[in-house]
C-alpha atoms as a PDB file:
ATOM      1  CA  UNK A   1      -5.939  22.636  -9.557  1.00  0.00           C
ATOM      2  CA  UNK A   2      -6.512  19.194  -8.798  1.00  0.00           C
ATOM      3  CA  UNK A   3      -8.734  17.655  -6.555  1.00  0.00           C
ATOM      4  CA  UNK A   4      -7.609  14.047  -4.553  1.00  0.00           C
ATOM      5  CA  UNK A   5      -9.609  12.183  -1.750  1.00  0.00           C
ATOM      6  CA  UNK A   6      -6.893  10.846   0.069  1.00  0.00           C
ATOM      7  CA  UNK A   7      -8.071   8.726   3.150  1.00  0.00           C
ATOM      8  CA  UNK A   8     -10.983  10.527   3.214  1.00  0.00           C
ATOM      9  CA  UNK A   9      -9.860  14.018   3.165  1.00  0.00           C
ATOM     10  CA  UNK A  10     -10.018  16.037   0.115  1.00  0.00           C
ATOM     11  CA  UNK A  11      -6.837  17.612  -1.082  1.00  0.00           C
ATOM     12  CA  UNK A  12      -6.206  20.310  -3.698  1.00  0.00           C
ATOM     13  CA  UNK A  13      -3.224  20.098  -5.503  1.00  0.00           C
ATOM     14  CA  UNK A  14      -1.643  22.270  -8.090  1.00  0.00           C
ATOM     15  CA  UNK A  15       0.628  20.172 -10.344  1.00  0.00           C
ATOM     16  CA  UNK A  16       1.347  18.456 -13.482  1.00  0.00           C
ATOM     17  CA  UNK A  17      -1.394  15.617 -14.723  1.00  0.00           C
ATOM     18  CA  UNK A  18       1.633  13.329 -15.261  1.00  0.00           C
ATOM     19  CA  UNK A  19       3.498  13.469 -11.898  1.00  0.00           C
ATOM     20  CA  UNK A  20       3.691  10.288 -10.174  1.00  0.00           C
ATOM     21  CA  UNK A  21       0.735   9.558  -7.210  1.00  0.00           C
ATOM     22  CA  UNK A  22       3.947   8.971  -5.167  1.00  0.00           C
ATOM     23  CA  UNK A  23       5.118  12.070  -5.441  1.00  0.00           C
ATOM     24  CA  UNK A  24       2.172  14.238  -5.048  1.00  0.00           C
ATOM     25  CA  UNK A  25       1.869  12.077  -1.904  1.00  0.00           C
ATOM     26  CA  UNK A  26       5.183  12.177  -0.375  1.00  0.00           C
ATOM     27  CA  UNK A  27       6.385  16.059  -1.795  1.00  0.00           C
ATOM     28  CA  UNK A  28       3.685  18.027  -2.115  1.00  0.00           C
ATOM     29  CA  UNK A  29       1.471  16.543   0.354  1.00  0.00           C
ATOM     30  CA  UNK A  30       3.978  15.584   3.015  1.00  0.00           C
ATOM     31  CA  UNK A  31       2.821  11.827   3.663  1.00  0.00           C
ATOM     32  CA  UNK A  32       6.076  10.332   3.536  1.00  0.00           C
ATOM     33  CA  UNK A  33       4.485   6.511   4.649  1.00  0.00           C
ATOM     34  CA  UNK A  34       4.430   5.644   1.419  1.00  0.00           C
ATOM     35  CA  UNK A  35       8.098   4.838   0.290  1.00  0.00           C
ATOM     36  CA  UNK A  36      10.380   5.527  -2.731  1.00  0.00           C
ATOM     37  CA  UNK A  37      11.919   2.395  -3.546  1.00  0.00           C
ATOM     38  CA  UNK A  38      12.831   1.368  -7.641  1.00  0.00           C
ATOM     39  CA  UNK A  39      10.784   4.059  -9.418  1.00  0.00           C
ATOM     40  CA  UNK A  40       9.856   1.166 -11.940  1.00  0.00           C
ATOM     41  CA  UNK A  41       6.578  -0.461 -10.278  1.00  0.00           C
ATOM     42  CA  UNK A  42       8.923  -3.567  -9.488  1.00  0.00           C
ATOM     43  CA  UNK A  43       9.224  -3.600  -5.863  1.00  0.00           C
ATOM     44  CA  UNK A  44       6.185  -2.732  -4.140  1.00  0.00           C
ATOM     45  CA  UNK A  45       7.625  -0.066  -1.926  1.00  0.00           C
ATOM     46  CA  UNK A  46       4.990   2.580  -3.287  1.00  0.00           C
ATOM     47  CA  UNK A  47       2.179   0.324  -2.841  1.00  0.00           C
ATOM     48  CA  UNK A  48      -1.413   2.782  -1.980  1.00  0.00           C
ATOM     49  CA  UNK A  49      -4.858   1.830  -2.713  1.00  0.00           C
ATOM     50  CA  UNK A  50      -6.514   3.265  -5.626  1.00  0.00           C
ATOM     51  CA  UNK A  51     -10.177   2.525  -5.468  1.00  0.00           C
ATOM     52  CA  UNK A  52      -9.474  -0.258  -3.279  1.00  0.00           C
ATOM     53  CA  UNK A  53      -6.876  -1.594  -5.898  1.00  0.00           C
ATOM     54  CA  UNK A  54      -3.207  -2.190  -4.639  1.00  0.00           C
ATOM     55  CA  UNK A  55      -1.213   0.240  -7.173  1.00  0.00           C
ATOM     56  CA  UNK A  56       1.958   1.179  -7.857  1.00  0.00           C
ATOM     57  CA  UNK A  57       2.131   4.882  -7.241  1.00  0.00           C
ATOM     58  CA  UNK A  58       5.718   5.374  -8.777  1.00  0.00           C
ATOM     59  CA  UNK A  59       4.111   5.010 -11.996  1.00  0.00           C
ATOM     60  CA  UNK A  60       0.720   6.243 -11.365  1.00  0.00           C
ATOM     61  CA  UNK A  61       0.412   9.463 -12.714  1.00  0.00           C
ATOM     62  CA  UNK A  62      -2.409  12.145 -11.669  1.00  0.00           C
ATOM     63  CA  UNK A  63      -4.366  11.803 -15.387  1.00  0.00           C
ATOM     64  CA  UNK A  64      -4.981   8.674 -14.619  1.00  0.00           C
ATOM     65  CA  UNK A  65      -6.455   8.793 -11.166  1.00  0.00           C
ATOM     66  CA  UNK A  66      -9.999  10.303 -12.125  1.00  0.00           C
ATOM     67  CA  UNK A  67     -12.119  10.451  -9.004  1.00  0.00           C
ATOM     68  CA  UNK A  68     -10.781   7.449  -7.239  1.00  0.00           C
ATOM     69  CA  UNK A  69     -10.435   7.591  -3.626  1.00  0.00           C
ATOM     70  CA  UNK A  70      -7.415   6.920  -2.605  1.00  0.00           C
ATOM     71  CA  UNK A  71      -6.063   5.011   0.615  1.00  0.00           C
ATOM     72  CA  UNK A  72      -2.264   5.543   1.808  1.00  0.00           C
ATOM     73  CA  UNK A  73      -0.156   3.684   4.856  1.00  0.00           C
ATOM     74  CA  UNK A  74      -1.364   6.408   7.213  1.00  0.00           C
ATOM     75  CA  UNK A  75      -5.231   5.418   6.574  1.00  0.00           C
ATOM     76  CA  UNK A  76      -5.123   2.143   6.127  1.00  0.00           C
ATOM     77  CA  UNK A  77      -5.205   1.729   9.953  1.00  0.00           C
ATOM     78  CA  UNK A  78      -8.635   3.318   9.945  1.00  0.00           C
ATOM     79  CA  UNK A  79     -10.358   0.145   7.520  1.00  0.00           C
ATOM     80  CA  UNK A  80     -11.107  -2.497   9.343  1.00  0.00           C
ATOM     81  CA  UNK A  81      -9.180  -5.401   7.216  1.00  0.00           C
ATOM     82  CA  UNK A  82      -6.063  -2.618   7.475  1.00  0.00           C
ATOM     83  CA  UNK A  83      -5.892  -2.741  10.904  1.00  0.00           C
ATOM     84  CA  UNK A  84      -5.655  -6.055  11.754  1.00  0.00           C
ATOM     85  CA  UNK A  85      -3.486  -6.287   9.357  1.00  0.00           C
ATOM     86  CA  UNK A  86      -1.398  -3.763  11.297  1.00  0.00           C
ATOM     87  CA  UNK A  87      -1.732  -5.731  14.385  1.00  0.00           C
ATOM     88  CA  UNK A  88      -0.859  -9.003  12.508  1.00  0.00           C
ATOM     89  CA  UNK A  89       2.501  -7.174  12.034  1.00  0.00           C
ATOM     90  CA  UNK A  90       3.402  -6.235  15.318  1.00  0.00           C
ATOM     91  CA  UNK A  91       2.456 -10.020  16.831  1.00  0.00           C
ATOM     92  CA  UNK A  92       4.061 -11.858  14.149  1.00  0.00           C
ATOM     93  CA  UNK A  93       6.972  -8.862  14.454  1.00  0.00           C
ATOM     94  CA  UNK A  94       7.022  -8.860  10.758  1.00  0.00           C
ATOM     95  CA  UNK A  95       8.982  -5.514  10.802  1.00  0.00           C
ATOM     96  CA  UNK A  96      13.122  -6.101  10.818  1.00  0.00           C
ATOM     97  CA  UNK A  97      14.811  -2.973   8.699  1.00  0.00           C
ATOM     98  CA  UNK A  98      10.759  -1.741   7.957  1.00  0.00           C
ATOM     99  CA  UNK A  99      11.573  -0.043   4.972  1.00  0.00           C
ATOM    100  CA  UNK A 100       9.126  -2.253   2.573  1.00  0.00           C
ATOM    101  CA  UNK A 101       6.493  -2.821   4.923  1.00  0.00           C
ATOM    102  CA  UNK A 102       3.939   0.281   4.377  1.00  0.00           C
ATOM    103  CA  UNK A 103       4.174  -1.529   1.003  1.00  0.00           C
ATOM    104  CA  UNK A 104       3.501  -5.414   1.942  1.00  0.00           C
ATOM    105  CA  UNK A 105       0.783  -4.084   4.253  1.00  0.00           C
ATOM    106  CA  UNK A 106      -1.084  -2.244   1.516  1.00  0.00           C
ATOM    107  CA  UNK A 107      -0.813  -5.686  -0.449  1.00  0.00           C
ATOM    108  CA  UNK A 108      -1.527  -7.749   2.338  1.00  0.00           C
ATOM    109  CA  UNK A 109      -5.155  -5.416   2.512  1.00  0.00           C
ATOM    110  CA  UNK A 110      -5.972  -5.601  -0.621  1.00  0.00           C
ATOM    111  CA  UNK A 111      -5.736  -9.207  -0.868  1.00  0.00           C
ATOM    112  CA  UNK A 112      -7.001  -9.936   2.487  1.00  0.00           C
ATOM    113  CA  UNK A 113      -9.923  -7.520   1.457  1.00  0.00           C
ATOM    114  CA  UNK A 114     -10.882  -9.647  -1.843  1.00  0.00           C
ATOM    115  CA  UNK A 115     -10.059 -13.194  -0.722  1.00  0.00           C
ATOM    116  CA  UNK A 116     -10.467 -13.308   3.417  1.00  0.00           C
ATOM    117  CA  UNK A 117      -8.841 -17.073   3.499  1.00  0.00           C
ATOM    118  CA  UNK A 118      -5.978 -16.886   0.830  1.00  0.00           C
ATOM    119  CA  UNK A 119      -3.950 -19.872  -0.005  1.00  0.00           C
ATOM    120  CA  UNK A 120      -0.029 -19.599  -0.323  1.00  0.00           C
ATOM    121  CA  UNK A 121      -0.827 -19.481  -3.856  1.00  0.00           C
ATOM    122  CA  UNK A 122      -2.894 -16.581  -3.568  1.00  0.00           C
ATOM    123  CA  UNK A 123      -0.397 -14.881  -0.972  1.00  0.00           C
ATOM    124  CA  UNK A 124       2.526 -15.809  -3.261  1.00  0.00           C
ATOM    125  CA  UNK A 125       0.413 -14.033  -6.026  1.00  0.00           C
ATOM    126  CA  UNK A 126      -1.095 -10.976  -4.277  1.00  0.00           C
ATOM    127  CA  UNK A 127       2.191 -10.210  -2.478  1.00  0.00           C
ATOM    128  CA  UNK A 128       4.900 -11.299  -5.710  1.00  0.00           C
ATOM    129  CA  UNK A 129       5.691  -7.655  -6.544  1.00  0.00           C
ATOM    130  CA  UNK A 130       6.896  -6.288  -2.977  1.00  0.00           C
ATOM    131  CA  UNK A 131      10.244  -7.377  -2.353  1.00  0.00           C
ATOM    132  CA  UNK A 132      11.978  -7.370   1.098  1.00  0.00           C
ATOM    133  CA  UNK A 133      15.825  -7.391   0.926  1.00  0.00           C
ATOM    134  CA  UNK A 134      15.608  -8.644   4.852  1.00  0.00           C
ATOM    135  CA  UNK A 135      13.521 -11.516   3.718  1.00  0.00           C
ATOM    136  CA  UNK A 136      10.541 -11.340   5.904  1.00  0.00           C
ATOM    137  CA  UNK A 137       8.525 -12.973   3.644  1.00  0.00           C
ATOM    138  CA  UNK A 138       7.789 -16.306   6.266  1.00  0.00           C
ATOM    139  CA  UNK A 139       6.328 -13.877   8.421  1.00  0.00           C
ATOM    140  CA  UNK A 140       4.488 -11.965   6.093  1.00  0.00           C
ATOM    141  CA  UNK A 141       2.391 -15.368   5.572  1.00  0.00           C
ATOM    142  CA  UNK A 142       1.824 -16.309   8.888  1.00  0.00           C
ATOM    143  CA  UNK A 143       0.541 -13.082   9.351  1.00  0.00           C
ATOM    144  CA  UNK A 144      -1.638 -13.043   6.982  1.00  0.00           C
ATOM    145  CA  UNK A 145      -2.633 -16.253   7.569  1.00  0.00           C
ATOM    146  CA  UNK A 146      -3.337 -15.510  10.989  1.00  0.00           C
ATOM    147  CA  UNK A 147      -6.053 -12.831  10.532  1.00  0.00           C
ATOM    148  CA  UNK A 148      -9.882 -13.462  10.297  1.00  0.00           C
ATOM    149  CA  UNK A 149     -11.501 -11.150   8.134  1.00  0.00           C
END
C-alpha cells in the first residue's frame, strides 16, 4: 500500500511501484483530467505537477515519486498562479478541440510559477513538449502573456 498526496488529499493505493503516475491517476483513482495522449513523454498531454515540477506522468512511475505532493488538472484551480491561468483560458478562448489543454495549463503554471514575466523564449521553452494538433499555440502566449502573477 502506497501512500500519494494528490491535491492535498492523501490517497492509498495498492499497486505496482512501476505503474505510470498517469495511470494510478486516471484508473485507479478515477481523475480522468489528466489525459492519455503518446505514452512516450513527447506530447505533454499527461502533464501534473510533481513537487511543483511540470512532469510527464506517462512515464512517471510510482518508485519514483517518494513523498512528493502532487498537483493534477482538477487542483490546479485551487493555486493561485493555476487559476488565473484557468481564467486566461477562457478570455483568450484558448480551448478549440480541448483535448491537450489540462496539459498546456499544467505547463503554463509551472512556468508562470518560476518566471512570472516569461519571454517568448521562455514560453517557447517551458511549453515545447505539449503539442496541440488544433494549433492553439498563438493563444496559448497571449494568454500567458496576459496574466500578472
Amino acid at each position: 500500500m502506497r501512500k500519494l498526496t494528490i491535491n492535498g488529499m492523501v490517497h492509498e493505493v495498492d499497486v505496482p511501484d512501476d505503474m505510470p503516475l498517469l495511470w494510478v491517476l486516471r484508473d485507479v483513482l478515477g481523475m480522468t483530467g489528466t489525459k492519455y495522449g503518446c505514452g512516450i513523454a513527447q506530447c505533454g498531454a499527461c502533464t501534473v505537477h510533481l513537487g511543483g515540477v511540470a512532469v510527464r506522468s506517462c512515464q512517471t512511475t510510482l518508485d519514483s515519486i517518494e513523498d512528493m505532493p502532487i498537483t493534477t488538472i482538477e487542483g490546479v484551480g485551487d493555486t493561485p498562479v493555476g487559476a488565473k491561468v484557468q481564467a486566461a483560458w477562457l478570455e483568450r478562448e484558448v480551448v478549440q478541440c480541448g483535448y491537450c489543454q489540462s496539459g498546456q495549463i499544467m505547463s503554463a503554471t509551472a512556468l508562470l510559477t518560476d518566471n512570472p514575466r516569461p519571454t517568448d523564449a521562455d514560453i517557447d521553452d517551458a511549453m515545447s513538449g505539449n503539442i496541440c494538433r488544433c494549433g492553439t499555440y498563438v493563444r496559448i502566449r497571449e494568454a500567458i502573456h496576459s496574466i500578472n502573477v
